[in-house]
PDB file of N, CA and C in Angstrom:
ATOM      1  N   UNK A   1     132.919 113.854 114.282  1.00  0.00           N
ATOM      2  CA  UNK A   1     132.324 112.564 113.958  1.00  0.00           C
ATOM      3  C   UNK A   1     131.096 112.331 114.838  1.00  0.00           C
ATOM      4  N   UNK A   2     129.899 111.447 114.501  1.00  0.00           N
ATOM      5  CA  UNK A   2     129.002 111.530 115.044  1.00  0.00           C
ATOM      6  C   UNK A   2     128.473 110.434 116.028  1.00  0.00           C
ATOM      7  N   UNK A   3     128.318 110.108 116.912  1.00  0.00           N
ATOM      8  CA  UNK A   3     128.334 109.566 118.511  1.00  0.00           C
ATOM      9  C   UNK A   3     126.907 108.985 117.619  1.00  0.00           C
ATOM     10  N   UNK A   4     127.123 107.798 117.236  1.00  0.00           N
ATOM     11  CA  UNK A   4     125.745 107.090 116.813  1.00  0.00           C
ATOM     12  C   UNK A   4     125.418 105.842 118.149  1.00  0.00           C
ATOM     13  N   UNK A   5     125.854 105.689 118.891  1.00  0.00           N
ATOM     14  CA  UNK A   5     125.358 104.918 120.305  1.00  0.00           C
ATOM     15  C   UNK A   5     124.360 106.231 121.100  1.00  0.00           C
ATOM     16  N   UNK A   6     125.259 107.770 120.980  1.00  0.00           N
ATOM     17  CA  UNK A   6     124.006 108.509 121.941  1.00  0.00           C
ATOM     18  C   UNK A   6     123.193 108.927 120.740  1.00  0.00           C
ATOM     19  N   UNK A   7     123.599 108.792 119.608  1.00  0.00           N
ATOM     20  CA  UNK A   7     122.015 109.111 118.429  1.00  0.00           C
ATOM     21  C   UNK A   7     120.866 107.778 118.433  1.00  0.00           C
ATOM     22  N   UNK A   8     121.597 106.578 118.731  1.00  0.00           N
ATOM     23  CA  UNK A   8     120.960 105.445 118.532  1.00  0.00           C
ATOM     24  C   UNK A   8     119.667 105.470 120.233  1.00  0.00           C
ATOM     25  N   UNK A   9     120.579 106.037 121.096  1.00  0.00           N
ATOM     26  CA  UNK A   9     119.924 105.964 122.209  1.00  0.00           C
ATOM     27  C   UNK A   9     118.972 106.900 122.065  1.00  0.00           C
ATOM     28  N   UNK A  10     118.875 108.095 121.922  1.00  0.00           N
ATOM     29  CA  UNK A  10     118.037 109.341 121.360  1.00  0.00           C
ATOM     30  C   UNK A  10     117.009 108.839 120.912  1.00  0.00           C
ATOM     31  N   UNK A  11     116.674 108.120 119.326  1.00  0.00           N
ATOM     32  CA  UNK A  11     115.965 107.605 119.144  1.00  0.00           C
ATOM     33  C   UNK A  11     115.304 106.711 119.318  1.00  0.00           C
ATOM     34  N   UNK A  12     115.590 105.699 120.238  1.00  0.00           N
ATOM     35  CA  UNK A  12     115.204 104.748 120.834  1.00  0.00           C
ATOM     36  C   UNK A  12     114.099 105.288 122.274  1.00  0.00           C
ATOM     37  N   UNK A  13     114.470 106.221 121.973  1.00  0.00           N
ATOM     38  CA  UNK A  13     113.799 106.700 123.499  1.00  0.00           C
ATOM     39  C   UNK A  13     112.506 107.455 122.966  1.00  0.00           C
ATOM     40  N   UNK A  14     113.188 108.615 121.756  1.00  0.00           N
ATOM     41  CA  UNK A  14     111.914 109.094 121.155  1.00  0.00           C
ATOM     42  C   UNK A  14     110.826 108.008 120.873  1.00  0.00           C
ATOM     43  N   UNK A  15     111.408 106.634 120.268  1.00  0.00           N
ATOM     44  CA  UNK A  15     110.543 105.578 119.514  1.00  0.00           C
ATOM     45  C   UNK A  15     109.475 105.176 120.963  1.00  0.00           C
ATOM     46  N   UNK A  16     110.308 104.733 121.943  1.00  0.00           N
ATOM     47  CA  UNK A  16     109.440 104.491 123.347  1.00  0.00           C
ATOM     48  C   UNK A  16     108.229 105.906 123.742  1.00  0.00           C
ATOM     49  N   UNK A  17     108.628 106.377 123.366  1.00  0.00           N
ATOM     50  CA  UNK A  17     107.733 107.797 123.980  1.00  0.00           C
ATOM     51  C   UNK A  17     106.361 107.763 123.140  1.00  0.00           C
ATOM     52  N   UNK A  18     106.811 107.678 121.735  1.00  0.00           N
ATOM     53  CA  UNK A  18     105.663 108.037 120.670  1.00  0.00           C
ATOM     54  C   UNK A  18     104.980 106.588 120.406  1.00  0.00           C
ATOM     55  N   UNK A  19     105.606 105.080 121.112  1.00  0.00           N
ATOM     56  CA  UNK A  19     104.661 104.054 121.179  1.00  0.00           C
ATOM     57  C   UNK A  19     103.958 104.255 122.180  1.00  0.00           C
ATOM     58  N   UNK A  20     103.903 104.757 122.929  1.00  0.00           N
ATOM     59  CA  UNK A  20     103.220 104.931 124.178  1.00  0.00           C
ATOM     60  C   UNK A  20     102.180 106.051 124.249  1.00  0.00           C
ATOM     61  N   UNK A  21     102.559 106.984 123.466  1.00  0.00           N
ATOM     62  CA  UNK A  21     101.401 108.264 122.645  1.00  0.00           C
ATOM     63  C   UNK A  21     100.361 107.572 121.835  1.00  0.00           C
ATOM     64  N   UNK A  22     100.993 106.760 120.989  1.00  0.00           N
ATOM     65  CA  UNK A  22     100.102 105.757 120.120  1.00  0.00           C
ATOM     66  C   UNK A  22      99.158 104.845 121.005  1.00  0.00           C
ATOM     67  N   UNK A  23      99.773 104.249 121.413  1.00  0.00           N
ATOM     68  CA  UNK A  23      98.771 103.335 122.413  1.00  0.00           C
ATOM     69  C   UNK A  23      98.195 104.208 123.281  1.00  0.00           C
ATOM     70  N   UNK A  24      98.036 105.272 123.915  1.00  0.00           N
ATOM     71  CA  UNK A  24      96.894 105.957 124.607  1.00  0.00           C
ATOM     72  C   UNK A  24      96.215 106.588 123.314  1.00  0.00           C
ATOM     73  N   UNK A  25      96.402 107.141 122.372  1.00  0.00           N
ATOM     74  CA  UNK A  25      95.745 107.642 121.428  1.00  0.00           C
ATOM     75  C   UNK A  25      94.285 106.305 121.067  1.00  0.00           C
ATOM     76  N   UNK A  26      95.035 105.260 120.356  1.00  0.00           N
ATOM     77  CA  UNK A  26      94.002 103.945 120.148  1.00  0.00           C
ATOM     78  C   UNK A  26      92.861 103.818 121.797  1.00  0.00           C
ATOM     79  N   UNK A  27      93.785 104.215 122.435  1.00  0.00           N
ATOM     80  CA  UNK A  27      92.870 103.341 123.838  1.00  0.00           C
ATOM     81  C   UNK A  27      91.575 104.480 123.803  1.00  0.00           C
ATOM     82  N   UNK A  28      92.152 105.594 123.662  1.00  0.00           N
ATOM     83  CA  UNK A  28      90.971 106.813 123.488  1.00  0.00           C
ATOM     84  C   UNK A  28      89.834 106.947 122.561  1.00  0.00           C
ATOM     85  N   UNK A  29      90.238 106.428 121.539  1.00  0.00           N
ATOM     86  CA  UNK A  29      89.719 106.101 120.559  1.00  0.00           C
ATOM     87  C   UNK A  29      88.828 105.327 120.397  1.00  0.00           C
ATOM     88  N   UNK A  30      89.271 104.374 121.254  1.00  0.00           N
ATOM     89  CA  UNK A  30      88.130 103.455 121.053  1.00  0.00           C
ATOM     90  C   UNK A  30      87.073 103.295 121.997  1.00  0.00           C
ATOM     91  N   UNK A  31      87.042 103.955 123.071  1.00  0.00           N
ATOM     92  CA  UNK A  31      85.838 104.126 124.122  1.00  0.00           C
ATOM     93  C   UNK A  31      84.661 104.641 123.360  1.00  0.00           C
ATOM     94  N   UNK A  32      84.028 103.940 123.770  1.00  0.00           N
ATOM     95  CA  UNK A  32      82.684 104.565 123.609  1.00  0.00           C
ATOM     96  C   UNK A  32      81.963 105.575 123.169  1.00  0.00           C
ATOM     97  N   UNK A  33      81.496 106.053 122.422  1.00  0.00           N
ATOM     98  CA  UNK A  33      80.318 108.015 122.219  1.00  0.00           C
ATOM     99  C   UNK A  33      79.460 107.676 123.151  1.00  0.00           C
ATOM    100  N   UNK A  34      79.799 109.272 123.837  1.00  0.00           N
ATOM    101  CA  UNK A  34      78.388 109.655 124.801  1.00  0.00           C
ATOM    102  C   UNK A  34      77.124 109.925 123.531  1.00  0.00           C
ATOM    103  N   UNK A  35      75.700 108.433 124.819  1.00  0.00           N
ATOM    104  CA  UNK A  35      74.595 109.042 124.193  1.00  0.00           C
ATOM    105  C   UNK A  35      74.075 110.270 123.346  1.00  0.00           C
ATOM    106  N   UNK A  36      74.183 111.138 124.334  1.00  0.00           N
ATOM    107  CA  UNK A  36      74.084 112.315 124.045  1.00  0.00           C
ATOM    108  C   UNK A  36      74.612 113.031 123.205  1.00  0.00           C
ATOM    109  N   UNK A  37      73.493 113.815 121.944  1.00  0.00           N
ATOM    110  CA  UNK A  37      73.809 113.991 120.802  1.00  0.00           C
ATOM    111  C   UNK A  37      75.064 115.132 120.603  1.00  0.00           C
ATOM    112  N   UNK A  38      74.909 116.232 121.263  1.00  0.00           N
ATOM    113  CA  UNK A  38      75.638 117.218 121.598  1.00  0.00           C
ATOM    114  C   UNK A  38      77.132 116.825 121.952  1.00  0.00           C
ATOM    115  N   UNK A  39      77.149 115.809 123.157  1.00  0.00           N
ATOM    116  CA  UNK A  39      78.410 115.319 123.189  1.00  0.00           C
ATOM    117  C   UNK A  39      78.946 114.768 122.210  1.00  0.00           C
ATOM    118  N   UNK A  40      78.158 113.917 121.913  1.00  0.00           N
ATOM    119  CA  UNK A  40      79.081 113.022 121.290  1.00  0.00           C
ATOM    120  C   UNK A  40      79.881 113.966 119.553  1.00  0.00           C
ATOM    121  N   UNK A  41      79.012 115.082 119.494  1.00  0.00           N
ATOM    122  CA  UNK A  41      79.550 115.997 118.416  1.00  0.00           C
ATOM    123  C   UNK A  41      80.979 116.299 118.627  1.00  0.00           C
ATOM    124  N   UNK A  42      81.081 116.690 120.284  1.00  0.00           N
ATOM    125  CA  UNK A  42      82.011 116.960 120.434  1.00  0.00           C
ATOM    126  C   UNK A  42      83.134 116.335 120.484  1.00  0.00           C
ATOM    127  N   UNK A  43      82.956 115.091 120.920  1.00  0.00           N
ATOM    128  CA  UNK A  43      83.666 114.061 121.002  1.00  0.00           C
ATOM    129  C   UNK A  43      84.443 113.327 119.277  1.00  0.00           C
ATOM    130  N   UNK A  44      83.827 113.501 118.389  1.00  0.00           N
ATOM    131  CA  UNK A  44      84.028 113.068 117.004  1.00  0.00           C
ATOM    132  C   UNK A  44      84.757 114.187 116.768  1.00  0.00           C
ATOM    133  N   UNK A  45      84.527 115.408 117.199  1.00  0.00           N
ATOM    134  CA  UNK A  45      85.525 116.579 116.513  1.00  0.00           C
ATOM    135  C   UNK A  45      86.928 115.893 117.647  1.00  0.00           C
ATOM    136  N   UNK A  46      86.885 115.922 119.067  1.00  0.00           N
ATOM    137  CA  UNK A  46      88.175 115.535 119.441  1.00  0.00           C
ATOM    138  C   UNK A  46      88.752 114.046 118.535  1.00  0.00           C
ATOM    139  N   UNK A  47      88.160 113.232 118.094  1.00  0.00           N
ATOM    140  CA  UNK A  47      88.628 111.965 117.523  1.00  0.00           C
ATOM    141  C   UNK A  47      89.600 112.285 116.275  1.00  0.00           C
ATOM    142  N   UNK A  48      88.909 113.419 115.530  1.00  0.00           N
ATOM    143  CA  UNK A  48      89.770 113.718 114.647  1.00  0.00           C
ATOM    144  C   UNK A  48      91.003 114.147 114.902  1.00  0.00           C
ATOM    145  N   UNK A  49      91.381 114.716 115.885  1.00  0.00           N
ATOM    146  CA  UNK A  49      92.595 115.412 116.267  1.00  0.00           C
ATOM    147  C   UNK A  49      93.292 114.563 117.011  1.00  0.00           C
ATOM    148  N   UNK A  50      93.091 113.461 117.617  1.00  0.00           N
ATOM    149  CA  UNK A  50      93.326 112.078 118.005  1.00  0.00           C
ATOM    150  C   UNK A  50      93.782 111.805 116.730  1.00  0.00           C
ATOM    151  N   UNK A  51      92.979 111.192 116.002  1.00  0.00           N
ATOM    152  CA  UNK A  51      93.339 110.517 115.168  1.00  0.00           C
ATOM    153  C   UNK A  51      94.831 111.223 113.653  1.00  0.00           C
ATOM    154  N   UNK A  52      94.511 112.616 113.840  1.00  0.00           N
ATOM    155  CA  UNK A  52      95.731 113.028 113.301  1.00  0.00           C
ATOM    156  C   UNK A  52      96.828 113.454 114.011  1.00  0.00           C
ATOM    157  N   UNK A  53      96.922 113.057 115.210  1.00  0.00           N
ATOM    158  CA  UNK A  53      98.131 113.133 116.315  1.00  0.00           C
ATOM    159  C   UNK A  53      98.992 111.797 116.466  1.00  0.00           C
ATOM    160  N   UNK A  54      97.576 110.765 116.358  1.00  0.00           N
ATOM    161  CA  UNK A  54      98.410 109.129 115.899  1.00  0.00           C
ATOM    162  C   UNK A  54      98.983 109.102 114.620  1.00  0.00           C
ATOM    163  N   UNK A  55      98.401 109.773 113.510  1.00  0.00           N
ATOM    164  CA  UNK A  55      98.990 109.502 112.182  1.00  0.00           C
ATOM    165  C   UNK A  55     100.193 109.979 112.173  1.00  0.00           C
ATOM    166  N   UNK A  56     100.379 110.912 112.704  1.00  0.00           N
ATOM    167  CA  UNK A  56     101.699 111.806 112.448  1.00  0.00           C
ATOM    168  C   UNK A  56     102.615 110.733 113.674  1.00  0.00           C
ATOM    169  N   UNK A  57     102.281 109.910 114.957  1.00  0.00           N
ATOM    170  CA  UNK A  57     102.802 109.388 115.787  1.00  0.00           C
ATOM    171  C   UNK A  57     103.370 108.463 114.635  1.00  0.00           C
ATOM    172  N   UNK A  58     102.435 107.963 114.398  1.00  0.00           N
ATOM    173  CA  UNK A  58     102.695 106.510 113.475  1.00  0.00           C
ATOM    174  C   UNK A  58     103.630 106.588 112.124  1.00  0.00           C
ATOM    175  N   UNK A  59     103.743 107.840 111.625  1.00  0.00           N
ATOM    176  CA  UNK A  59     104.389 108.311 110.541  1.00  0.00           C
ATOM    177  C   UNK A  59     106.256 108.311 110.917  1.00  0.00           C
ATOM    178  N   UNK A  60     106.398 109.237 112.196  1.00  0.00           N
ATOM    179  CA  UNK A  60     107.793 109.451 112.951  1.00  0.00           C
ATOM    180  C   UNK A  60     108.108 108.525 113.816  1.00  0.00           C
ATOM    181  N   UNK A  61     106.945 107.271 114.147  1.00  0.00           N
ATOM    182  CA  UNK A  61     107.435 105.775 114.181  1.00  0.00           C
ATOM    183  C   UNK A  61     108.465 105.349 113.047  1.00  0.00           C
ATOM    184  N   UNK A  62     107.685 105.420 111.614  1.00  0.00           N
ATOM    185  CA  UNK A  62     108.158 104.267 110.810  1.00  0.00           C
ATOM    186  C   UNK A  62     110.024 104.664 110.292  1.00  0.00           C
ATOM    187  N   UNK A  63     109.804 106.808 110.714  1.00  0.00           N
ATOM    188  CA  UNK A  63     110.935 107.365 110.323  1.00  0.00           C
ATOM    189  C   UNK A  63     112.194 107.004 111.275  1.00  0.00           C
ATOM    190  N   UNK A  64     111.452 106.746 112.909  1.00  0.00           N
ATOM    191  CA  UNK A  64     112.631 106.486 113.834  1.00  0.00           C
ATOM    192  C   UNK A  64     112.953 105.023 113.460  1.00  0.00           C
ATOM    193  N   UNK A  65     112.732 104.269 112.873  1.00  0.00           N
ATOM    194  CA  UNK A  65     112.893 102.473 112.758  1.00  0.00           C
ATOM    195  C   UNK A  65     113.543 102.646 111.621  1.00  0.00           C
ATOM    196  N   UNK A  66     113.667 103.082 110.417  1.00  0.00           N
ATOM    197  CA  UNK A  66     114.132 103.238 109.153  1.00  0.00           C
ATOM    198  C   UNK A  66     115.587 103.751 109.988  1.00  0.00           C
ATOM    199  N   UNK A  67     115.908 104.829 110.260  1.00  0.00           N
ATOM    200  CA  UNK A  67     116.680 105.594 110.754  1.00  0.00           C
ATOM    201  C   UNK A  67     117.892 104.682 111.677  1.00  0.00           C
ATOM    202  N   UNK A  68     117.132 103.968 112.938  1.00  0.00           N
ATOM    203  CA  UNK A  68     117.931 102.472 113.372  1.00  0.00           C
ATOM    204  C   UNK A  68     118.587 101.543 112.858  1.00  0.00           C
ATOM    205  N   UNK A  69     117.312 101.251 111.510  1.00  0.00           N
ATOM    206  CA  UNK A  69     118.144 100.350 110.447  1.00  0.00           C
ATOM    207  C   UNK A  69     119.460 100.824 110.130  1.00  0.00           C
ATOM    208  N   UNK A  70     119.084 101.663 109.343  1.00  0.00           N
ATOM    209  CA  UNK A  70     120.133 102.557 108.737  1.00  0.00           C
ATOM    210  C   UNK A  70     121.633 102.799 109.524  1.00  0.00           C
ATOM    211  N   UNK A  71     121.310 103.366 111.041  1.00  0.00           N
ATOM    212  CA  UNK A  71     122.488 102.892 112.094  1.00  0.00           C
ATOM    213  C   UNK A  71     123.445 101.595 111.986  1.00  0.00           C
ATOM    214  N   UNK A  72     122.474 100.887 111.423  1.00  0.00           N
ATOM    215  CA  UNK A  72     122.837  99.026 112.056  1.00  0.00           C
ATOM    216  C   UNK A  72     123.074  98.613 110.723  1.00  0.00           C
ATOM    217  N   UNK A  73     122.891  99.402 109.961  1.00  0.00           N
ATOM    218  CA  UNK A  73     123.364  99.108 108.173  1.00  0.00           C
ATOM    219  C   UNK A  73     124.666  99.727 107.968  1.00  0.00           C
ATOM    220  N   UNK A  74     124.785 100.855 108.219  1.00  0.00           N
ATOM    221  CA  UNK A  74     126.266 101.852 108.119  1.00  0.00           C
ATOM    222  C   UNK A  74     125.750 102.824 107.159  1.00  0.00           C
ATOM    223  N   UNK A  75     124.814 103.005 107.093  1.00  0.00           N
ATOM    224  CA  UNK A  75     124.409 103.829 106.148  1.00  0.00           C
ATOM    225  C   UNK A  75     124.041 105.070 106.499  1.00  0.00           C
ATOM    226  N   UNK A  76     123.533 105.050 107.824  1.00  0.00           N
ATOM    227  CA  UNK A  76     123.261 106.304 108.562  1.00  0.00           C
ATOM    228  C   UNK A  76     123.892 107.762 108.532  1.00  0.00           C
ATOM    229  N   UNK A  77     123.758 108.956 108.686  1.00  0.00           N
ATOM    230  CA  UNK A  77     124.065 109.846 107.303  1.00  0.00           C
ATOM    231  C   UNK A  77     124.312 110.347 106.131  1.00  0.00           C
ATOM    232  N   UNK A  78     123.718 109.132 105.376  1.00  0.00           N
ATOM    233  CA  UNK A  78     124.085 109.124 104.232  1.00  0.00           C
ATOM    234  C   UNK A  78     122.968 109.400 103.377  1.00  0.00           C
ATOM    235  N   UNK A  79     123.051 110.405 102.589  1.00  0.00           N
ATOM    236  CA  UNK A  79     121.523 110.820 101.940  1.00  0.00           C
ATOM    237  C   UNK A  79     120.831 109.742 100.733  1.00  0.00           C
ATOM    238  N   UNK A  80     119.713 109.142 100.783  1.00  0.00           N
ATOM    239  CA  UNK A  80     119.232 108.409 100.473  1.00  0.00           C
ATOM    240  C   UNK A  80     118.695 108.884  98.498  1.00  0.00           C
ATOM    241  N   UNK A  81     118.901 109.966  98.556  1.00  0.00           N
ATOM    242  CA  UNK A  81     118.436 110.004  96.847  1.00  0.00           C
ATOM    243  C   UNK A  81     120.511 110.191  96.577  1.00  0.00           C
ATOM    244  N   UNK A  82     120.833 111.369  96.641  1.00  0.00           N
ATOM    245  CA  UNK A  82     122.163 111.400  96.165  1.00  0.00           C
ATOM    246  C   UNK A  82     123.626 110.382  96.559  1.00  0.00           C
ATOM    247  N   UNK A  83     123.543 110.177  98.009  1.00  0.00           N
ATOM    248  CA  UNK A  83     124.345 109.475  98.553  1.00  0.00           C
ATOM    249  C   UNK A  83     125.475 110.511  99.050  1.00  0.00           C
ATOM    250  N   UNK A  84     125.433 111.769  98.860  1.00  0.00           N
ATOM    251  CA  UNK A  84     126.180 112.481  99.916  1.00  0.00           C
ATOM    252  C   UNK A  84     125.743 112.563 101.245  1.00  0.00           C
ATOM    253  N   UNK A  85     126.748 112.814 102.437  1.00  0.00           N
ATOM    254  CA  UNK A  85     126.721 113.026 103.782  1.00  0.00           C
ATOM    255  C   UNK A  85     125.651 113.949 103.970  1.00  0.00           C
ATOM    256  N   UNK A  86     124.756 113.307 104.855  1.00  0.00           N
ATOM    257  CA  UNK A  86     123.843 114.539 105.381  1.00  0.00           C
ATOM    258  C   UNK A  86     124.499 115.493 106.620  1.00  0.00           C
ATOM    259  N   UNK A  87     124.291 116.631 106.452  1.00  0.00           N
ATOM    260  CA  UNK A  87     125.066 117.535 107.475  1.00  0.00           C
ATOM    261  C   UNK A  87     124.758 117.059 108.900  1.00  0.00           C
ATOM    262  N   UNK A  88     125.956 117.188 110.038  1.00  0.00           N
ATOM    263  CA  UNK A  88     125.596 116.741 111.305  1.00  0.00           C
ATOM    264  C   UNK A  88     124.540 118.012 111.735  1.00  0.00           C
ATOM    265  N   UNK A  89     124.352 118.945 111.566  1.00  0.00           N
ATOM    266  CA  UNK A  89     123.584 119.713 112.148  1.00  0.00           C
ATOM    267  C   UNK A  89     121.894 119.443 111.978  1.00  0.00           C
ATOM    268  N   UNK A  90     122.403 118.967 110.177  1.00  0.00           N
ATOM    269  CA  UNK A  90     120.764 118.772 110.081  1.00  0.00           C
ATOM    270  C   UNK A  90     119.983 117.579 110.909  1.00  0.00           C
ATOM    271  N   UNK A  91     120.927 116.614 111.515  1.00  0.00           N
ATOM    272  CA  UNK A  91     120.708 115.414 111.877  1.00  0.00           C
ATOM    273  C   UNK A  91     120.422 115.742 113.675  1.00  0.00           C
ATOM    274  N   UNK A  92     121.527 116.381 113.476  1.00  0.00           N
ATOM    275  CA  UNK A  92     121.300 116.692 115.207  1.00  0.00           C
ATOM    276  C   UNK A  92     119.822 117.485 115.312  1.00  0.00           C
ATOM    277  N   UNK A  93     119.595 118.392 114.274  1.00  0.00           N
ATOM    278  CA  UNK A  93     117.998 118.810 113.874  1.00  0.00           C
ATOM    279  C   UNK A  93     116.734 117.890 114.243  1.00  0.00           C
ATOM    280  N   UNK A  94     117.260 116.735 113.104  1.00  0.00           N
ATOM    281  CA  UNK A  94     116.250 116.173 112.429  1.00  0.00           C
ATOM    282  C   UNK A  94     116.881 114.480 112.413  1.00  0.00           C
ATOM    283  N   UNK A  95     117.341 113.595 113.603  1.00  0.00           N
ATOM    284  CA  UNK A  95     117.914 112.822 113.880  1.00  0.00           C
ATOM    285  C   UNK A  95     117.472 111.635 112.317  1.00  0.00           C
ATOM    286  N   UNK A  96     116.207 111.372 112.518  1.00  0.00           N
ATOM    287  CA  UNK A  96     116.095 110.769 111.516  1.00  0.00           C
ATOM    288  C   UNK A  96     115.536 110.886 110.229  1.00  0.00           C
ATOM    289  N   UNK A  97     116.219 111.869 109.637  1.00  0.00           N
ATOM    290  CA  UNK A  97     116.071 112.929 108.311  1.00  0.00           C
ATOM    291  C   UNK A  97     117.479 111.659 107.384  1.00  0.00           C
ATOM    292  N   UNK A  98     116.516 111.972 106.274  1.00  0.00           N
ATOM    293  CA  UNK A  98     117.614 110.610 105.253  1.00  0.00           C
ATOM    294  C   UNK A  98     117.861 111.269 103.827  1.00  0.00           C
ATOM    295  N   UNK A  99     117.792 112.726 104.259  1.00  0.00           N
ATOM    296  CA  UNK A  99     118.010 113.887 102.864  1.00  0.00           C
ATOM    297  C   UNK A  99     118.894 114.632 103.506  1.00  0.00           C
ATOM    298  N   UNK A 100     119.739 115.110 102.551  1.00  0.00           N
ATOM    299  CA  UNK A 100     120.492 115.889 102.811  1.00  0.00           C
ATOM    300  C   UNK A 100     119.610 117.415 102.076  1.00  0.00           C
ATOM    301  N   UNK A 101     120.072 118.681 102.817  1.00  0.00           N
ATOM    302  CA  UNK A 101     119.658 119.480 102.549  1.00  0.00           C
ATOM    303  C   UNK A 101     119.279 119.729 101.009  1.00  0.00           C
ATOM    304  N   UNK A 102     120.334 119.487 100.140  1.00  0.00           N
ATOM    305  CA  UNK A 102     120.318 120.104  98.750  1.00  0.00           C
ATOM    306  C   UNK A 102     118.689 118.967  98.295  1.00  0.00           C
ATOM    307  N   UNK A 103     118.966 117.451  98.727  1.00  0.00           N
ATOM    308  CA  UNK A 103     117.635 116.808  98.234  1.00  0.00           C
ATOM    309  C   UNK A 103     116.503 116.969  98.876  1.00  0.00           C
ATOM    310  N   UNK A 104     116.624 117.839  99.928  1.00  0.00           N
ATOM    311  CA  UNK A 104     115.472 117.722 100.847  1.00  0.00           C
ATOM    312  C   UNK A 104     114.440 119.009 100.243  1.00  0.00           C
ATOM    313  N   UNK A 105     115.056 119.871  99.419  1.00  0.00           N
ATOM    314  CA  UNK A 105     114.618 120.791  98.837  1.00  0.00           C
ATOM    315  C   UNK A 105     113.696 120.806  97.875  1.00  0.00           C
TER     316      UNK A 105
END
């Protein structure tokens, strides 16, 4: 059976980690371009990779909060298209995964 207080804690911690990735990502983001034309080239190529390091932050945000709900609903392993049990392995995998293998396919 699955220990959803240390899964709940797990994610709660991941969620703290990747708000805090997010918010230095924005803070980076938003400084300034160097004058300088050369730099600042360089600087727009790092923004992009910023900016797709927050998306993906911001993405496995909305998955760790869905996932909580879901804890605090009773619904938590429970696959969201079929409604069979998602495997504990895949979860211990993929904590807040809401497919079970066969739908995840």
């Amino acid at each position: 059976m699955m220990d959803l207080d240390a899964i709940r804690k797990t994610l709660e911690s991941r969620l703290a980690e990747l708000m805090s990735e997010a918010k230095e990502i924005d803070t980076e983001l938003r400084e300034r371009l160097d004058p300088d034309v050369e730099e600042r080239a360089i600087e727009l190529e790092d923004d992009e990779v910023l900016e797709g390091l927050g998306n993906a932050a911001v993405a496995e945000i909305g998955h760790i909060r869905l996932a909580l709900r879901r804890i605090e609903d009773g619904a938590y392993g429970d696959c969201t298209n079929c409604g069979d049990k998602i495997n504990e392995a895949r979860l211990e995998a993929l904590p807040h995964a809401t497919l079970c293998m066969k739908c995840a396919q």
